[in-house]
C-alpha atoms as a PDB file:
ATOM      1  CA  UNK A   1     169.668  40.714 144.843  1.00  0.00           C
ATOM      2  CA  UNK A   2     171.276  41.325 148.102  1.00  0.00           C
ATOM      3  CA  UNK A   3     169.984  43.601 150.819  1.00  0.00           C
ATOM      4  CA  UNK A   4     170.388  47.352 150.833  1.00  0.00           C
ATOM      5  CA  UNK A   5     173.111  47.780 153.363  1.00  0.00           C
ATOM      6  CA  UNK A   6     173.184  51.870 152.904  1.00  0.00           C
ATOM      7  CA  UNK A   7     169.323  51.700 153.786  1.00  0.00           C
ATOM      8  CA  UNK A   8     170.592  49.425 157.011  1.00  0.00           C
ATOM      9  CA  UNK A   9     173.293  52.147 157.532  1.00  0.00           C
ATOM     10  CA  UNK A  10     170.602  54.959 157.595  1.00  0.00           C
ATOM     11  CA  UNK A  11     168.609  53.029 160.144  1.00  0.00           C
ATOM     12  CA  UNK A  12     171.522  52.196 162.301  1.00  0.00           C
ATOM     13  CA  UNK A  13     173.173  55.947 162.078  1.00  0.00           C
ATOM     14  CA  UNK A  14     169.864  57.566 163.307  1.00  0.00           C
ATOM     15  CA  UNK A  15     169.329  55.041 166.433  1.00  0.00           C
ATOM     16  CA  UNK A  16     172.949  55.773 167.378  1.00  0.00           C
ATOM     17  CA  UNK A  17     172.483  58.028 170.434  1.00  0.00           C
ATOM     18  CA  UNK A  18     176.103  60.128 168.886  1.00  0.00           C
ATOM     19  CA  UNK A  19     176.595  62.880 171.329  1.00  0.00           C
ATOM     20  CA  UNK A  20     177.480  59.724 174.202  1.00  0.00           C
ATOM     21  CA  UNK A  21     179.216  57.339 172.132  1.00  0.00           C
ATOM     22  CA  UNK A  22     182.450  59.695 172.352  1.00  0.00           C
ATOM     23  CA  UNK A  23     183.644  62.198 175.671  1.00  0.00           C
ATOM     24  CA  UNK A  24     184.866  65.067 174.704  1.00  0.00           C
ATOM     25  CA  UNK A  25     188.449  65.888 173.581  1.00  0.00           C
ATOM     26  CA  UNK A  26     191.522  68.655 174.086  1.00  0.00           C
ATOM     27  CA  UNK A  27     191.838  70.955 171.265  1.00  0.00           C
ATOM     28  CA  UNK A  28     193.848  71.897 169.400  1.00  0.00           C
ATOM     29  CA  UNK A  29     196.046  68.955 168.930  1.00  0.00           C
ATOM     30  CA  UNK A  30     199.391  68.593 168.005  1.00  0.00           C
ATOM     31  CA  UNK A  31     200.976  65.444 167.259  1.00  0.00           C
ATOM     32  CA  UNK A  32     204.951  64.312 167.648  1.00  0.00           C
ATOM     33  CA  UNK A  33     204.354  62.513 164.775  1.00  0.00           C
ATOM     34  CA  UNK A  34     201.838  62.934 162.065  1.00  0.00           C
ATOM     35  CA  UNK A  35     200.076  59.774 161.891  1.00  0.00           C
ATOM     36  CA  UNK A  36     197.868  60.414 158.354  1.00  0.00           C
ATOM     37  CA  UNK A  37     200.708  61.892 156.585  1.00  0.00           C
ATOM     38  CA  UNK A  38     202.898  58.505 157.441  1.00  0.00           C
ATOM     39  CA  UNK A  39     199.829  56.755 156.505  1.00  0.00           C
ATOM     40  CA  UNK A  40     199.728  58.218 153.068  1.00  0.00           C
ATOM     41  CA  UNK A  41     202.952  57.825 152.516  1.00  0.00           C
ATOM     42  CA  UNK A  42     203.220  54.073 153.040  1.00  0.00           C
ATOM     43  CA  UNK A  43     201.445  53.792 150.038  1.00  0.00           C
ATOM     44  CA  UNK A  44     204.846  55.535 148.240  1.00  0.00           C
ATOM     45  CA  UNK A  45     206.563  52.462 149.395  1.00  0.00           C
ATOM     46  CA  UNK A  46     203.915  50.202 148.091  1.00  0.00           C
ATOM     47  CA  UNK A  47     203.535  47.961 144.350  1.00  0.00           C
ATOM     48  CA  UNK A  48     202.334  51.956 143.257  1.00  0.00           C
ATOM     49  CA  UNK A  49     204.246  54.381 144.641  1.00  0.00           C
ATOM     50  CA  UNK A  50     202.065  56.597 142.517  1.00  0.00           C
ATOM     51  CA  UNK A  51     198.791  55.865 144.643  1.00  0.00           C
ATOM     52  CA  UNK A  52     201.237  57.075 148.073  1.00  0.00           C
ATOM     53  CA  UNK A  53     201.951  60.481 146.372  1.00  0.00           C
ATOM     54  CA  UNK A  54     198.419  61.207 145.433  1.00  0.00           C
ATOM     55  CA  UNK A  55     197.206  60.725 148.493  1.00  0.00           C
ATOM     56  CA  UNK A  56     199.676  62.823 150.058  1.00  0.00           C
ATOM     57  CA  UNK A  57     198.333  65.837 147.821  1.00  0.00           C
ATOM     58  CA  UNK A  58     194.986  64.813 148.713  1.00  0.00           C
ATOM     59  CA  UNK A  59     195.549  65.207 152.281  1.00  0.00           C
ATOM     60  CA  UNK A  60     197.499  68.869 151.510  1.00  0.00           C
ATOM     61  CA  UNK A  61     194.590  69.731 149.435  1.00  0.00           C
ATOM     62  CA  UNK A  62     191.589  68.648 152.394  1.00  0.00           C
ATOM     63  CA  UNK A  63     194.148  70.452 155.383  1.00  0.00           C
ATOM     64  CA  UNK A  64     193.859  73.443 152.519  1.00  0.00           C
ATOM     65  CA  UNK A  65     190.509  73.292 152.632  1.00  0.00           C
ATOM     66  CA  UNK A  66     190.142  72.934 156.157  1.00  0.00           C
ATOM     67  CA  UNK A  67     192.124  76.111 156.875  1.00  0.00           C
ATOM     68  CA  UNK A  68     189.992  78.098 154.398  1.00  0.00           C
ATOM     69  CA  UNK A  69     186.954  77.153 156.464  1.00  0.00           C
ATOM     70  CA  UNK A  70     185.100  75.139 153.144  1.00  0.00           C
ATOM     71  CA  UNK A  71     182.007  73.220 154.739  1.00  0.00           C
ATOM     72  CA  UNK A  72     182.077  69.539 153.638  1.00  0.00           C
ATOM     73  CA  UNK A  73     180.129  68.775 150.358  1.00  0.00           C
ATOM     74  CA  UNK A  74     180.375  66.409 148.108  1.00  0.00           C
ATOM     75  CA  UNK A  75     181.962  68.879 145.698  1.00  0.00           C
ATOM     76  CA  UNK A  76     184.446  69.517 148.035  1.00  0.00           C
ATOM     77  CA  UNK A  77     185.100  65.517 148.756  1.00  0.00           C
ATOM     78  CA  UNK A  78     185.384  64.985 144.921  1.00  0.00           C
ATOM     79  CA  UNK A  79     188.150  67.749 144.192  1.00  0.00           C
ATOM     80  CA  UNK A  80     189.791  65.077 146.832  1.00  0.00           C
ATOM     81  CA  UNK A  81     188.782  62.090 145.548  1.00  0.00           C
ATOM     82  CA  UNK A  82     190.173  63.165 141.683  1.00  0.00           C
ATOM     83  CA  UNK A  83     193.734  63.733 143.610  1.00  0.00           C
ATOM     84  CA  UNK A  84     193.165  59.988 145.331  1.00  0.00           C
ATOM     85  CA  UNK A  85     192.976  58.448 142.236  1.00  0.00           C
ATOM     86  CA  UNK A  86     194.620  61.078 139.512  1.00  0.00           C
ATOM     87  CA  UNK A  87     191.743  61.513 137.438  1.00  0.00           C
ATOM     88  CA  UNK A  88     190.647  64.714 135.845  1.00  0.00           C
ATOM     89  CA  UNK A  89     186.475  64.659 137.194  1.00  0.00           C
ATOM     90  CA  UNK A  90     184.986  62.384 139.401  1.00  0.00           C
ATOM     91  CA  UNK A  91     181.480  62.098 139.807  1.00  0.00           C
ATOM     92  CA  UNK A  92     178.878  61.029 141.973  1.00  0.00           C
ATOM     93  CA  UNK A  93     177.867  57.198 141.406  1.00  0.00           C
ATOM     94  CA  UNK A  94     175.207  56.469 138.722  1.00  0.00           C
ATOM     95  CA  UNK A  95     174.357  53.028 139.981  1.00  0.00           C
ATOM     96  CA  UNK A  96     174.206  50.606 142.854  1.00  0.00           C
ATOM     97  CA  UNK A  97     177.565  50.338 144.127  1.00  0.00           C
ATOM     98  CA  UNK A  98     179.223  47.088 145.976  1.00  0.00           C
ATOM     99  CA  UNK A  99     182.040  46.058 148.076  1.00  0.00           C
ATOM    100  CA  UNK A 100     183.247  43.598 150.424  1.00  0.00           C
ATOM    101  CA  UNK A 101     183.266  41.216 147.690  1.00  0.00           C
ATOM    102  CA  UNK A 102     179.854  42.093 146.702  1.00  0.00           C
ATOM    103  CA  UNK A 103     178.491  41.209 149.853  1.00  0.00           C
ATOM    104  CA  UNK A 104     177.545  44.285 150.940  1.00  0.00           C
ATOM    105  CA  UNK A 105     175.403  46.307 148.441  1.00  0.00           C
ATOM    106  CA  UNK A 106     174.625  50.361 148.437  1.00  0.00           C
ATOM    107  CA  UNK A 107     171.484  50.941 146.426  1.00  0.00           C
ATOM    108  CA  UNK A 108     170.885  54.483 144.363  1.00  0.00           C
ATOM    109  CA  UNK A 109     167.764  56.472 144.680  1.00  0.00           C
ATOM    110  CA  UNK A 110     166.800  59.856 143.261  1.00  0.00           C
ATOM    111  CA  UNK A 111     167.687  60.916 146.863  1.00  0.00           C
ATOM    112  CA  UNK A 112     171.057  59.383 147.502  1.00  0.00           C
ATOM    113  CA  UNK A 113     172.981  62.092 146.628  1.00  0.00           C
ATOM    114  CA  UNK A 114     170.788  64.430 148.581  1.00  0.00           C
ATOM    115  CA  UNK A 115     170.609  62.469 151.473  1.00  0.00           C
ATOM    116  CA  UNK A 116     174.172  62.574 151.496  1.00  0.00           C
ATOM    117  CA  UNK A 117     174.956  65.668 151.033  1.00  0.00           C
ATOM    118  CA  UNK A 118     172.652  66.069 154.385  1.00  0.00           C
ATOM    119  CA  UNK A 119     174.825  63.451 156.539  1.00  0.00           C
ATOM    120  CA  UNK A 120     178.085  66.071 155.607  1.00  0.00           C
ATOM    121  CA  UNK A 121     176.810  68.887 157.069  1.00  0.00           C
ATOM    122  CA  UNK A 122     176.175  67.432 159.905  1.00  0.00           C
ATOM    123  CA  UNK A 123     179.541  66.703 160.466  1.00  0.00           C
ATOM    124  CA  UNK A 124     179.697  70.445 161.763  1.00  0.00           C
ATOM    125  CA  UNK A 125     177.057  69.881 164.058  1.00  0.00           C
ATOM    126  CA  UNK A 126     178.493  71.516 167.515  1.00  0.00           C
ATOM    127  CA  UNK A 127     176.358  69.550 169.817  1.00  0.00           C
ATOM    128  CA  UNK A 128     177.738  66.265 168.962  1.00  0.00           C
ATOM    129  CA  UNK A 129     181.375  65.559 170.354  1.00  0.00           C
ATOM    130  CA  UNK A 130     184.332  65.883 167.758  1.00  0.00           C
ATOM    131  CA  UNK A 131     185.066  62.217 167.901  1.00  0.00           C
ATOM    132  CA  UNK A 132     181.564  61.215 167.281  1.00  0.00           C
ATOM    133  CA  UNK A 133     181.508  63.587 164.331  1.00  0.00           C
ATOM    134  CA  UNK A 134     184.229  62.274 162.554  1.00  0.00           C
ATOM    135  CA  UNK A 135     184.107  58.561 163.329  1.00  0.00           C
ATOM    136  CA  UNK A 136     179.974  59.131 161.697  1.00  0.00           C
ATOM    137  CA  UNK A 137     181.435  61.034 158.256  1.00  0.00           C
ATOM    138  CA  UNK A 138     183.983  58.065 157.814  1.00  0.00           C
ATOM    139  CA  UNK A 139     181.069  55.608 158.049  1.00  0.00           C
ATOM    140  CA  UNK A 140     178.988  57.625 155.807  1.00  0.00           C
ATOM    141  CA  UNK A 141     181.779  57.741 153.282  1.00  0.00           C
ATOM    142  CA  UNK A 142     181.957  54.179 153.506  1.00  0.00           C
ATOM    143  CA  UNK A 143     178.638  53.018 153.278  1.00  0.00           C
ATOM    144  CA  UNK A 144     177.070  55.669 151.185  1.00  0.00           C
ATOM    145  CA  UNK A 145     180.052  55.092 148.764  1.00  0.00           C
ATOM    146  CA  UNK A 146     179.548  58.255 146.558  1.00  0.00           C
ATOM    147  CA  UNK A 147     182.283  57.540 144.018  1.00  0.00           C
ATOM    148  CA  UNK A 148     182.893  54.216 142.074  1.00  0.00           C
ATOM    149  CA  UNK A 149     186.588  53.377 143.197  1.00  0.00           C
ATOM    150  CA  UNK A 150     188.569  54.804 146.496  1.00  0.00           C
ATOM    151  CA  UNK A 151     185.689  54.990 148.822  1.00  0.00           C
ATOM    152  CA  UNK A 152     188.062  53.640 151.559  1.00  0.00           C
ATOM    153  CA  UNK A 153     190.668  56.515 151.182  1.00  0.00           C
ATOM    154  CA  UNK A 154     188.439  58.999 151.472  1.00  0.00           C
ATOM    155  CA  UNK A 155     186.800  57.868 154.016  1.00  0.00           C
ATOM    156  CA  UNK A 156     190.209  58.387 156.020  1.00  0.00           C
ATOM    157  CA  UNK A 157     190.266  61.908 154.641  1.00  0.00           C
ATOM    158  CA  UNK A 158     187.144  62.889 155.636  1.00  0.00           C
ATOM    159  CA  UNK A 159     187.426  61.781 159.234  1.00  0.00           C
ATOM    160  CA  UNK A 160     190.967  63.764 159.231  1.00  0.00           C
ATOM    161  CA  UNK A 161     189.036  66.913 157.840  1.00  0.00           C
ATOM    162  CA  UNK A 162     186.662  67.201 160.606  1.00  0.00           C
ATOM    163  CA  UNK A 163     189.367  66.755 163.259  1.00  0.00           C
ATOM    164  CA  UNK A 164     191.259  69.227 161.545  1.00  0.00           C
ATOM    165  CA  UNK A 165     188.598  71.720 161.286  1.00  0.00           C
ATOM    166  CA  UNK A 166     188.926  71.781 165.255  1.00  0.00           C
ATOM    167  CA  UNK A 167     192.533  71.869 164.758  1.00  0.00           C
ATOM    168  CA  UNK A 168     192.824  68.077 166.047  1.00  0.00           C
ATOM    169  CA  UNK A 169     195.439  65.447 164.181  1.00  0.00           C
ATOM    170  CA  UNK A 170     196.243  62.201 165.205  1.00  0.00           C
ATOM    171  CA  UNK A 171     199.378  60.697 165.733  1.00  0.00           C
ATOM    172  CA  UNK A 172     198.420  57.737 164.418  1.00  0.00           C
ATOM    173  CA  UNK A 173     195.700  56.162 162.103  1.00  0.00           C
ATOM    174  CA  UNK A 174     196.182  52.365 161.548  1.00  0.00           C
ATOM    175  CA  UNK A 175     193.645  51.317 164.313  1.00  0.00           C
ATOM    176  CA  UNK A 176     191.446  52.832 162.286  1.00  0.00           C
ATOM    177  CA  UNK A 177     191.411  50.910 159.209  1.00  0.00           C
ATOM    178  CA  UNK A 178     189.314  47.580 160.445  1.00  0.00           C
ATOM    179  CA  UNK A 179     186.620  46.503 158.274  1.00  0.00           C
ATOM    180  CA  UNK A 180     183.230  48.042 159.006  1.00  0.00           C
ATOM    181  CA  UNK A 181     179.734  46.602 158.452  1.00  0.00           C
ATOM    182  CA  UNK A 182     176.645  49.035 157.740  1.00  0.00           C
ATOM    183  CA  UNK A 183     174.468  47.281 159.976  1.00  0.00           C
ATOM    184  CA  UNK A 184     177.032  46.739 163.026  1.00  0.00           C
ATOM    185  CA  UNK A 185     175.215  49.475 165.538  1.00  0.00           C
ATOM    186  CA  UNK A 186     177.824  48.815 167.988  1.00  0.00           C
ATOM    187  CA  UNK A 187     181.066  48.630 165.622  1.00  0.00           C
ATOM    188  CA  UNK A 188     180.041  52.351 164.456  1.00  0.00           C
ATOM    189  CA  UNK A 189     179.507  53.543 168.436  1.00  0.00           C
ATOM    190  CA  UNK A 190     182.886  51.809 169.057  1.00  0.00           C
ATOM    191  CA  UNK A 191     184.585  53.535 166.486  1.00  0.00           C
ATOM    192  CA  UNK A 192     183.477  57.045 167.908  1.00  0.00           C
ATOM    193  CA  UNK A 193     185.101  55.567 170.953  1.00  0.00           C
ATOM    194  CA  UNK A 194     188.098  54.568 169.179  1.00  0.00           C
ATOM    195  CA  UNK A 195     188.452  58.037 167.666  1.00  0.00           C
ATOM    196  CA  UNK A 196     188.072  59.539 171.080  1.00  0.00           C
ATOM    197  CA  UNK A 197     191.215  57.572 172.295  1.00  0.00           C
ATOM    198  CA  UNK A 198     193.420  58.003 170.090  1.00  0.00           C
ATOM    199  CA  UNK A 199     192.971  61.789 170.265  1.00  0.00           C
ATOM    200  CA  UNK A 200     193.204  61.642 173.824  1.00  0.00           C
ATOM    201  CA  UNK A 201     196.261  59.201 173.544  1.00  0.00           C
ATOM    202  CA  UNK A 202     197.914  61.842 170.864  1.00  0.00           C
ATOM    203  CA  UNK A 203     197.179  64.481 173.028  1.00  0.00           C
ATOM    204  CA  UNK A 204     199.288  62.397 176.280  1.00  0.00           C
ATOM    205  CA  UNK A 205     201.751  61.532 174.172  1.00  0.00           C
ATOM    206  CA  UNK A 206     202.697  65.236 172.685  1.00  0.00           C
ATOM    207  CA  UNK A 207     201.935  66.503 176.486  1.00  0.00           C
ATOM    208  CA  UNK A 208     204.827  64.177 177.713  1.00  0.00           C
ATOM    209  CA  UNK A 209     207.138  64.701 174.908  1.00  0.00           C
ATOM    210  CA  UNK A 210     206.759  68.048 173.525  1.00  0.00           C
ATOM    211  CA  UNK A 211     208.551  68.921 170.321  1.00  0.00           C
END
């Protein structure tokens, strides 16, 4: 059996110093352009133009959520994740769950779910930078892989709620979607970085050319 790469993601998210892998960033922020909604709807255009327009109401139904103020749970992520893939429930993983071809493999424990639940609150933590925050709940998405199908999606939605909690969007999202390894220490810091430039970068770019 191959290694547990969520146990190699725990150990690699809590040696991660977070709150200097990212500056901080302008908010609010206002793009020209949406870049998730543009995202989401390339999938309209796709072999399913079904999968596009779910996860346009997806996103509608996490910026919903975000403007009510609704902490991040994994209730909340799965009235998202039944939108993502147009099912009527959607529940938390009952076994080991695999991707990358199998390569990579995310074990279950009685405290998985728990231990989760823990990482998503503290994407509201205020003492580590925005970027940070949101660039760690994508990887936990990713490599705690709560749900059995659509993992990747939501990880995309989740690091677009925590931005948007602050009132942050981005005008684009496709650097974002490179693969990701649970025990690459310095692809996670980098992607904190990453988040932190494209906001900044959004934030030039709708400074030059205001609507």
């Amino acid at each position: 059996m191959s290694a547990d790469a969520l146990a190699a993601w725990v150990q690699v998210r809590n040696q991660i110093d977070w709150t200097s892998a990212a500056g901080e960033v302008p908010a609010p922020v206002e793009p020209i352009v949406d870049g998730l909604t543009t995202w989401c709807g390339e999938g309209s255009r796709s072999s399913d133009p079904d999968r596009g327009r779910r996860l346009l109401a997806a996103l509608a139904q996490s910026r919903t959520d975000a403007s009510h103020r609704r902490p991040l749970t994994c209730t909340l992520l799965s009235g998202w994740q039944q939108l993502v893939l147009g099912m009527p429930e959607v529940r938390f993983r009952r076994g080991d769950a695999f991707a990358k071809d199998g390569r990579e493999r995310y074990a279950l424990t009685p405290h998985t779910q728990r231990d989760f639940e823990q990482c998503l609150r503290d994407s509201a933590d205020p003492r580590v930078p925005l970027a940070s925050r949101s660039a760690r709940a994508y990887l936990d998405v990713a490599f705690f892989h709560p749900f059995p199908d659509g993992n990747a999606r939501l990880a995309m939605l989740t690091l677009a709620y925590v931005l948007e909690w602050e009132g942050v969007r981005l005008d684009q999202v496709g650097p974002l979607q490179t693969t990701r390894y649970a025990d690459d220490d310095a692809g996670a810091a980098d992607l904190a970085t990453l988040v932190f430039l494209l906001i900044r970068a959004t934030h030039q770019r709708a400074t030059r050319f205001p609507h």
